[in-house]
C-alpha atoms as a PDB file:
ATOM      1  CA  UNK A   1      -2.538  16.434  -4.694  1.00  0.00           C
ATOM      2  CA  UNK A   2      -4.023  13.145  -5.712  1.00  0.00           C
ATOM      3  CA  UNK A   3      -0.872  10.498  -6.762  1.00  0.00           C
ATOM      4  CA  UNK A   4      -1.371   8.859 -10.526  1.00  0.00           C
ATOM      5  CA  UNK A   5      -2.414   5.850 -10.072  1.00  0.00           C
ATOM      6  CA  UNK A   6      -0.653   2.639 -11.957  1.00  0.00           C
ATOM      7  CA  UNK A   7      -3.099  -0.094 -13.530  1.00  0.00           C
ATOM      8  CA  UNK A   8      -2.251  -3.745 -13.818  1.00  0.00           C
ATOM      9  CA  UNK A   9      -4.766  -5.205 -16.706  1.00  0.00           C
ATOM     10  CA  UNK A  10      -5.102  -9.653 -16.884  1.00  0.00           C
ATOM     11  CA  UNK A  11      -7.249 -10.079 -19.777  1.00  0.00           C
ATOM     12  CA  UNK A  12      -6.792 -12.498 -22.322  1.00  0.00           C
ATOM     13  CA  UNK A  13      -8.588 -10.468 -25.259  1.00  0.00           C
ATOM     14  CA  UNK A  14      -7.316  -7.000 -26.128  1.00  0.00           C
ATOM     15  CA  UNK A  15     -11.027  -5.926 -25.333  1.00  0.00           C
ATOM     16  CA  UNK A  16     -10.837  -4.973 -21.957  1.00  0.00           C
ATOM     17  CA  UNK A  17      -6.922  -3.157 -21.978  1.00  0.00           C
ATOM     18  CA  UNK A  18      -8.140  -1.320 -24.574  1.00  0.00           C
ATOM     19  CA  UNK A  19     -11.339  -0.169 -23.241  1.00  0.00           C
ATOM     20  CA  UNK A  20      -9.291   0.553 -19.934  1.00  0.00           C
ATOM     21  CA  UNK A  21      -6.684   2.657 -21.927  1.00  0.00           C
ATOM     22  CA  UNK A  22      -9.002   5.105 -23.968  1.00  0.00           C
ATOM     23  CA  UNK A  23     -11.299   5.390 -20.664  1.00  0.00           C
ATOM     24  CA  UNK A  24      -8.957   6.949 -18.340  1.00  0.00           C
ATOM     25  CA  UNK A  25      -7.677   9.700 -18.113  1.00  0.00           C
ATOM     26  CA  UNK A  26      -3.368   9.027 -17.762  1.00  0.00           C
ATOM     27  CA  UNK A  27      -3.487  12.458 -15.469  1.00  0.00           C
ATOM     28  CA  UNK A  28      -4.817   9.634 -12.982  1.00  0.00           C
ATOM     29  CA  UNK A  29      -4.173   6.327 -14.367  1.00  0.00           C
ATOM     30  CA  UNK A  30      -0.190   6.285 -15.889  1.00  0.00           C
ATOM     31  CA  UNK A  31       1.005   3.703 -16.431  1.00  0.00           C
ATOM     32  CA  UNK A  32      -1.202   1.170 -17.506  1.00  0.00           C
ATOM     33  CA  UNK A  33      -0.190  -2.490 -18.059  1.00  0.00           C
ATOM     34  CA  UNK A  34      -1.635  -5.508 -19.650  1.00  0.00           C
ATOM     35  CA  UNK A  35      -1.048  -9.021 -19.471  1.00  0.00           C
ATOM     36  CA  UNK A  36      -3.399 -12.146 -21.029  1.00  0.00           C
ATOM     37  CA  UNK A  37      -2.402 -14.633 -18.358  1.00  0.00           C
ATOM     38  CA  UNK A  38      -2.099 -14.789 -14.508  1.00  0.00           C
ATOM     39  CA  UNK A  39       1.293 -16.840 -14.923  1.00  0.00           C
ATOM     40  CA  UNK A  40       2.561 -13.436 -16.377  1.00  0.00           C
ATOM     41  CA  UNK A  41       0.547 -11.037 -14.017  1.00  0.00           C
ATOM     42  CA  UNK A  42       2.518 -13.335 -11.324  1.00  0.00           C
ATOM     43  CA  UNK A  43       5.632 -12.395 -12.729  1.00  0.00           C
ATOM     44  CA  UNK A  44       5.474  -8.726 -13.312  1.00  0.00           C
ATOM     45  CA  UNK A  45       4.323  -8.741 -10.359  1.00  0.00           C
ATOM     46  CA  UNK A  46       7.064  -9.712  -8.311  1.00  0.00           C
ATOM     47  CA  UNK A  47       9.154  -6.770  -9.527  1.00  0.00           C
ATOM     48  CA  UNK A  48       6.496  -4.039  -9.844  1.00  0.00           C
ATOM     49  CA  UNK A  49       3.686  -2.633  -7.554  1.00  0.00           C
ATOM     50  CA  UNK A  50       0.512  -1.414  -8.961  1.00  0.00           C
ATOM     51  CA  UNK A  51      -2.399   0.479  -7.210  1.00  0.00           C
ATOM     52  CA  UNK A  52      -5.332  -1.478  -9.284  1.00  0.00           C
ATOM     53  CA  UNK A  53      -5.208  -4.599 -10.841  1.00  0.00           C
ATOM     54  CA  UNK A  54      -8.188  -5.397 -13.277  1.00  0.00           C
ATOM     55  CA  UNK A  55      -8.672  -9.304 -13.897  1.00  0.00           C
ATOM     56  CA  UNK A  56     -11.073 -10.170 -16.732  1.00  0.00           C
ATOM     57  CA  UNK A  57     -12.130 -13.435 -16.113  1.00  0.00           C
ATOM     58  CA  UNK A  58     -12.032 -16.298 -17.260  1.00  0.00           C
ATOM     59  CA  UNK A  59      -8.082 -16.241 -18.087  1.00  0.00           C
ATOM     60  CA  UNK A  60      -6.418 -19.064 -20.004  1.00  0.00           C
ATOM     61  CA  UNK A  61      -4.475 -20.494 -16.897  1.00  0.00           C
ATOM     62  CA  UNK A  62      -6.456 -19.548 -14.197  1.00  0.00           C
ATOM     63  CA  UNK A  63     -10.585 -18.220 -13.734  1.00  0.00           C
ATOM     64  CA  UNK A  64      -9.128 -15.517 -12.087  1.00  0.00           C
ATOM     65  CA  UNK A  65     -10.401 -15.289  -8.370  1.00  0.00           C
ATOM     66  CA  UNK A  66      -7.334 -16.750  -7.325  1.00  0.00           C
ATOM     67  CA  UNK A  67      -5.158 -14.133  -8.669  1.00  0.00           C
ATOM     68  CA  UNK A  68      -7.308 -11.760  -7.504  1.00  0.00           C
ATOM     69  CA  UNK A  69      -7.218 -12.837  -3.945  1.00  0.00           C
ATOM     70  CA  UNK A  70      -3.182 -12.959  -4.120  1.00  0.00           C
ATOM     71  CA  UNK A  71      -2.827  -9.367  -5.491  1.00  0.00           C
ATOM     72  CA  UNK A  72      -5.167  -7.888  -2.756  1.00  0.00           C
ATOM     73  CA  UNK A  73      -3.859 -10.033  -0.042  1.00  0.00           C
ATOM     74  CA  UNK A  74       0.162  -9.494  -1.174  1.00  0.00           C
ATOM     75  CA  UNK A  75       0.022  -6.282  -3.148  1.00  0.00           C
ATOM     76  CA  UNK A  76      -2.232  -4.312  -1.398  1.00  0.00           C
ATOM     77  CA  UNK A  77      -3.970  -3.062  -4.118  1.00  0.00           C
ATOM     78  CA  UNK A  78      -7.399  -2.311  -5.768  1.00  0.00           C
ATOM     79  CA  UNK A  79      -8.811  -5.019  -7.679  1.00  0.00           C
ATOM     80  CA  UNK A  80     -11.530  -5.497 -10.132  1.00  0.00           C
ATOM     81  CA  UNK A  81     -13.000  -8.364 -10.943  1.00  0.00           C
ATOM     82  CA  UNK A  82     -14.721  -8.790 -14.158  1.00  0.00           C
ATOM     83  CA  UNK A  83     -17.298 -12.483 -14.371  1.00  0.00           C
ATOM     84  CA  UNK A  84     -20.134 -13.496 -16.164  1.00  0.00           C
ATOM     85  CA  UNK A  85     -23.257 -12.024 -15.085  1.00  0.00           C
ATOM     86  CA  UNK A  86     -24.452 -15.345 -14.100  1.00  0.00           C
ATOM     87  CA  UNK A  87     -21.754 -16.048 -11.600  1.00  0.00           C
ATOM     88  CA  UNK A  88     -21.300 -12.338 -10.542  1.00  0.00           C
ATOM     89  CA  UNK A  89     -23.094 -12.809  -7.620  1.00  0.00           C
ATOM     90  CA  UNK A  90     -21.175 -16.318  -5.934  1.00  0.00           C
ATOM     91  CA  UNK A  91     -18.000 -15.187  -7.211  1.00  0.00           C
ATOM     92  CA  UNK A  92     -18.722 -11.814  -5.665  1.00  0.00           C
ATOM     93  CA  UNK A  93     -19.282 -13.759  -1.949  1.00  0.00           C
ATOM     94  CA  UNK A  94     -16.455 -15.433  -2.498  1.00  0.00           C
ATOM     95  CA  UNK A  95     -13.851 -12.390  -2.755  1.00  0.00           C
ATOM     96  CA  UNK A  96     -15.999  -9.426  -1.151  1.00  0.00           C
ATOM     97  CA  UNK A  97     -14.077 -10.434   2.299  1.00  0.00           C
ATOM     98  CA  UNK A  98     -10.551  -9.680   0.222  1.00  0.00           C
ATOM     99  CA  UNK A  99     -11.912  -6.021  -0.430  1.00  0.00           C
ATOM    100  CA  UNK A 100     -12.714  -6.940  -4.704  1.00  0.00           C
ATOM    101  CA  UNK A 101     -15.019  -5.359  -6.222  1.00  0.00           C
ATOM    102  CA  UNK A 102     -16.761  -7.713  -8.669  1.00  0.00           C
ATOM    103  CA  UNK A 103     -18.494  -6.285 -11.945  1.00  0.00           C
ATOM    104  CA  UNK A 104     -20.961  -8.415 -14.355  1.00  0.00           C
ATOM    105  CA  UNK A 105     -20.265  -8.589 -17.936  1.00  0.00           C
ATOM    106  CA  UNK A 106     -21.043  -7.634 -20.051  1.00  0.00           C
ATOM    107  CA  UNK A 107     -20.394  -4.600 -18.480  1.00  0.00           C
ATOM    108  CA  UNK A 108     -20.869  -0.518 -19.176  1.00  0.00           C
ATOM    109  CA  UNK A 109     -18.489   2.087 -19.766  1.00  0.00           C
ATOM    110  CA  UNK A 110     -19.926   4.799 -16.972  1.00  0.00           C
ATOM    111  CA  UNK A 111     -19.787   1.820 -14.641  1.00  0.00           C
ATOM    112  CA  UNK A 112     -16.085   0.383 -15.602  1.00  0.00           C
ATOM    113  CA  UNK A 113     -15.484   4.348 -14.730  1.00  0.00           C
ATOM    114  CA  UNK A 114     -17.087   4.564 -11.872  1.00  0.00           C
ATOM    115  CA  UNK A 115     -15.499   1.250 -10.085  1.00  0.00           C
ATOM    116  CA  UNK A 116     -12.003   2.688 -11.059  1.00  0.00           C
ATOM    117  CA  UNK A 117     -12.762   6.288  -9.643  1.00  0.00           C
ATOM    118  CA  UNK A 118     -13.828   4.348  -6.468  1.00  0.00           C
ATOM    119  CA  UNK A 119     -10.880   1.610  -5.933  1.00  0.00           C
ATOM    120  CA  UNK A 120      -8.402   5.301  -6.984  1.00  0.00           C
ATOM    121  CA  UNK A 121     -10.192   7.462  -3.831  1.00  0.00           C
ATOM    122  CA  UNK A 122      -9.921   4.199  -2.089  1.00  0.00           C
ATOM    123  CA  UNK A 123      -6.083   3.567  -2.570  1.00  0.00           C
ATOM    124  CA  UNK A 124      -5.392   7.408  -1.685  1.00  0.00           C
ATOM    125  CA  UNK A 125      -7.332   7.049   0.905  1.00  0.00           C
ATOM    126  CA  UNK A 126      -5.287   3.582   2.416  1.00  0.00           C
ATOM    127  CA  UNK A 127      -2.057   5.906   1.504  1.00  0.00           C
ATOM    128  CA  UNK A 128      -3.090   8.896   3.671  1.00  0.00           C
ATOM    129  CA  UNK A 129      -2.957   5.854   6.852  1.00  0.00           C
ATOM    130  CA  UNK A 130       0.234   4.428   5.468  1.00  0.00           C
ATOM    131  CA  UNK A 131       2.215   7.428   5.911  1.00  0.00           C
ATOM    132  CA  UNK A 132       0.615   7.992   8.883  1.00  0.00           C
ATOM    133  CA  UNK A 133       1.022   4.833  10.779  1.00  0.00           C
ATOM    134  CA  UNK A 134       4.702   5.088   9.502  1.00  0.00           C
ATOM    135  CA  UNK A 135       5.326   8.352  10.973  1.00  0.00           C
ATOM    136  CA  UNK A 136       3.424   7.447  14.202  1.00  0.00           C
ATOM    137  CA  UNK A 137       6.196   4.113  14.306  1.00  0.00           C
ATOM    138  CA  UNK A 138       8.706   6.420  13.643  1.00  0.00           C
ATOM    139  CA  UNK A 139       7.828   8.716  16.370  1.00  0.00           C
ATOM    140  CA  UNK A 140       7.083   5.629  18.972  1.00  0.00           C
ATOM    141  CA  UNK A 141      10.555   4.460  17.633  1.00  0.00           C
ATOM    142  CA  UNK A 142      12.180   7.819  18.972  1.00  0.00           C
ATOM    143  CA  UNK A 143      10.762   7.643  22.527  1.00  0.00           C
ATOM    144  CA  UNK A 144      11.508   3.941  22.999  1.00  0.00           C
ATOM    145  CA  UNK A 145      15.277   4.967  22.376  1.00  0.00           C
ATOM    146  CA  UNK A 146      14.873   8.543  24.256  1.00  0.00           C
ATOM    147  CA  UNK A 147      13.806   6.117  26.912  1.00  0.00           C
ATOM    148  CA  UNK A 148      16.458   3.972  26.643  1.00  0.00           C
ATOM    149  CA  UNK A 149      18.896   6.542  26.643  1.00  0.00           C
ATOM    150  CA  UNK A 150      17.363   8.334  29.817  1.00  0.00           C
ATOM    151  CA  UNK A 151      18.049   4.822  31.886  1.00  0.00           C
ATOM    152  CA  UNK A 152      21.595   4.729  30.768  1.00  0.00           C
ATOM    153  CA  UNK A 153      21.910   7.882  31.794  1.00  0.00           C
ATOM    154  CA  UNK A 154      20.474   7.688  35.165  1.00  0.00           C
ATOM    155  CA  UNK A 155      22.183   4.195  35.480  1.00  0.00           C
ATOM    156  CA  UNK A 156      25.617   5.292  34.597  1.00  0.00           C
ATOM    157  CA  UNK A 157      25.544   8.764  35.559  1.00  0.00           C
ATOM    158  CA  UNK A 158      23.421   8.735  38.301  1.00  0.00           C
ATOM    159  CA  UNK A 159      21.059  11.708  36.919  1.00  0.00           C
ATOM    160  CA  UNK A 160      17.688  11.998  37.586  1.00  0.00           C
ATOM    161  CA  UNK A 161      14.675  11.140  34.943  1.00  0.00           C
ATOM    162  CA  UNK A 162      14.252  15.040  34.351  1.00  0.00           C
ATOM    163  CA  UNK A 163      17.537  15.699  34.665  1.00  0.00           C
ATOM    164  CA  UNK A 164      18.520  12.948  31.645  1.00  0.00           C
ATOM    165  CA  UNK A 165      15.376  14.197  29.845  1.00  0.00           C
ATOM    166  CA  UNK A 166      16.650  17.636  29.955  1.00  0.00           C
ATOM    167  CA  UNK A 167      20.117  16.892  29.662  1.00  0.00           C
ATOM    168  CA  UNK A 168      19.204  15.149  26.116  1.00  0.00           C
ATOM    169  CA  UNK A 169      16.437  18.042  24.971  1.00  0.00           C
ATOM    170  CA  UNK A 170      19.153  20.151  25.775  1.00  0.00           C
ATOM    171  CA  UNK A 171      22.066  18.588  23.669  1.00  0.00           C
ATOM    172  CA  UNK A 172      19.771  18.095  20.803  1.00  0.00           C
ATOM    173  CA  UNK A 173      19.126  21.683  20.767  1.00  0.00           C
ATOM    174  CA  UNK A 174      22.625  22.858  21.576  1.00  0.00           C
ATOM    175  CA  UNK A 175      24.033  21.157  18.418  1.00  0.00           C
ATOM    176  CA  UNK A 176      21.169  21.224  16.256  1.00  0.00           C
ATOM    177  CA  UNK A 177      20.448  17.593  16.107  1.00  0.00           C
ATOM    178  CA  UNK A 178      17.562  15.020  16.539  1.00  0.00           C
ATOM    179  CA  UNK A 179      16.728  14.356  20.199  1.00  0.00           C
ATOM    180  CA  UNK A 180      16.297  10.437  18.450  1.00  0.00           C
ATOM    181  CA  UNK A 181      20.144  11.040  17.312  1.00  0.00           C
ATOM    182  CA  UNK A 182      21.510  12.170  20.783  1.00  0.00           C
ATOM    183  CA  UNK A 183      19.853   9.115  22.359  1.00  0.00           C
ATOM    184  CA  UNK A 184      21.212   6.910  19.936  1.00  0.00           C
ATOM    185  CA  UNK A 185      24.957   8.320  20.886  1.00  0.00           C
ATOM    186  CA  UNK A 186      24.054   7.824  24.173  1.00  0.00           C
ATOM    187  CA  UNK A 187      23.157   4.316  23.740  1.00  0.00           C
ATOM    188  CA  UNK A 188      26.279   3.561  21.752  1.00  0.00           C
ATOM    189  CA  UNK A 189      28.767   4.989  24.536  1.00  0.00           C
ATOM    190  CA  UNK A 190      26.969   3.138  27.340  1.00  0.00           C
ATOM    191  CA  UNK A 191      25.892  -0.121  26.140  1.00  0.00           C
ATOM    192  CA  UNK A 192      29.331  -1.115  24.416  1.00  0.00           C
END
């Protein structure tokens, strides 16, 4: 089941948050934040994580691209630049590399939709490899101390590699307990 997705807004006018607010639907987009300036984006964000951040340039203390740059290089996040159609198309070269997506202004309501559907399916999408890459760490974790433990084992107790391997598989069943567990026992009583 798709995750909600939580929305970061930098706009100086109400415009934009607004629009943003009665556009999407909070079964997807919850909660949804707004800030006027990137000196307060900054700060919010240093306690908070959001999934998409949309920057409606030009902001009072900053154009914007900078920002932008920060919360896609830092955060991780889906952003959404909004520029002048005039400059949509240089300020677009100069963040496409960062992953933005750049809309011109003035800008429609099927196409403000349609960006945020896209940078949603994206961020599910970069979650899916998150939790796998962690769980593929975790499992390279538990084989490099497995490992570990086998060479104490043979070391101190002069088994053989299949011999510690089963001697582990087998204590990990016997008491119901991680193999990663036993080897970390193992470790503990051999390397001190």
């Amino acid at each position: 089941m798709p995750q909600k997705n939580s929305v970061l807004i930098v706009s100086s006018g109400p415009k934009v948050g607004a629009l943003l607010t009665e556009l999407l639907p909070p079964a997807s987009f919850s909660p949804i934040c707004t800030v006027p300036t990137a000196g307060e984006a900054r700060r919010m964000l240093v306690d908070r994580h959001f999934d998409i951040a949309v920057i409606n340039t030009p902001l009072p203390d900053d154009f914007g691209t900078q920002l932008a740059v920060e919360i896609s290089e830092k955060q991780g996040c889906g952003v959404l630049l909004l520029v002048k159609a005039e400059i949509q198309e240089a300020v677009g070269l100069k963040v496409e590399d960062y992953g933005i997506l750049t809309l011109p202004k003035p800008v429609s309501r099927q196409m403000v939709f349609q960006s945020m559907k896209l940078l949603a399916a994206t961020r599910q999408k970069i979650r899916a490899l998150e939790e796998r890459t962690s769980s593929l760490q975790s499992k390279m974790e538990e084989i490099r101390l497995v490992n570990r433990a086998k060479l104490l084992l043979i070391e101190h107790l002069k088994m053989s590699e299949p011999e510690a391997h089963h001697y582990i598989e087998k204590r990990a069943m016997d008491t119901c307990v991680k193999r990663r567990a036993i080897a970390e026992n193992i470790i503990k009583t051999y390397e001190n």
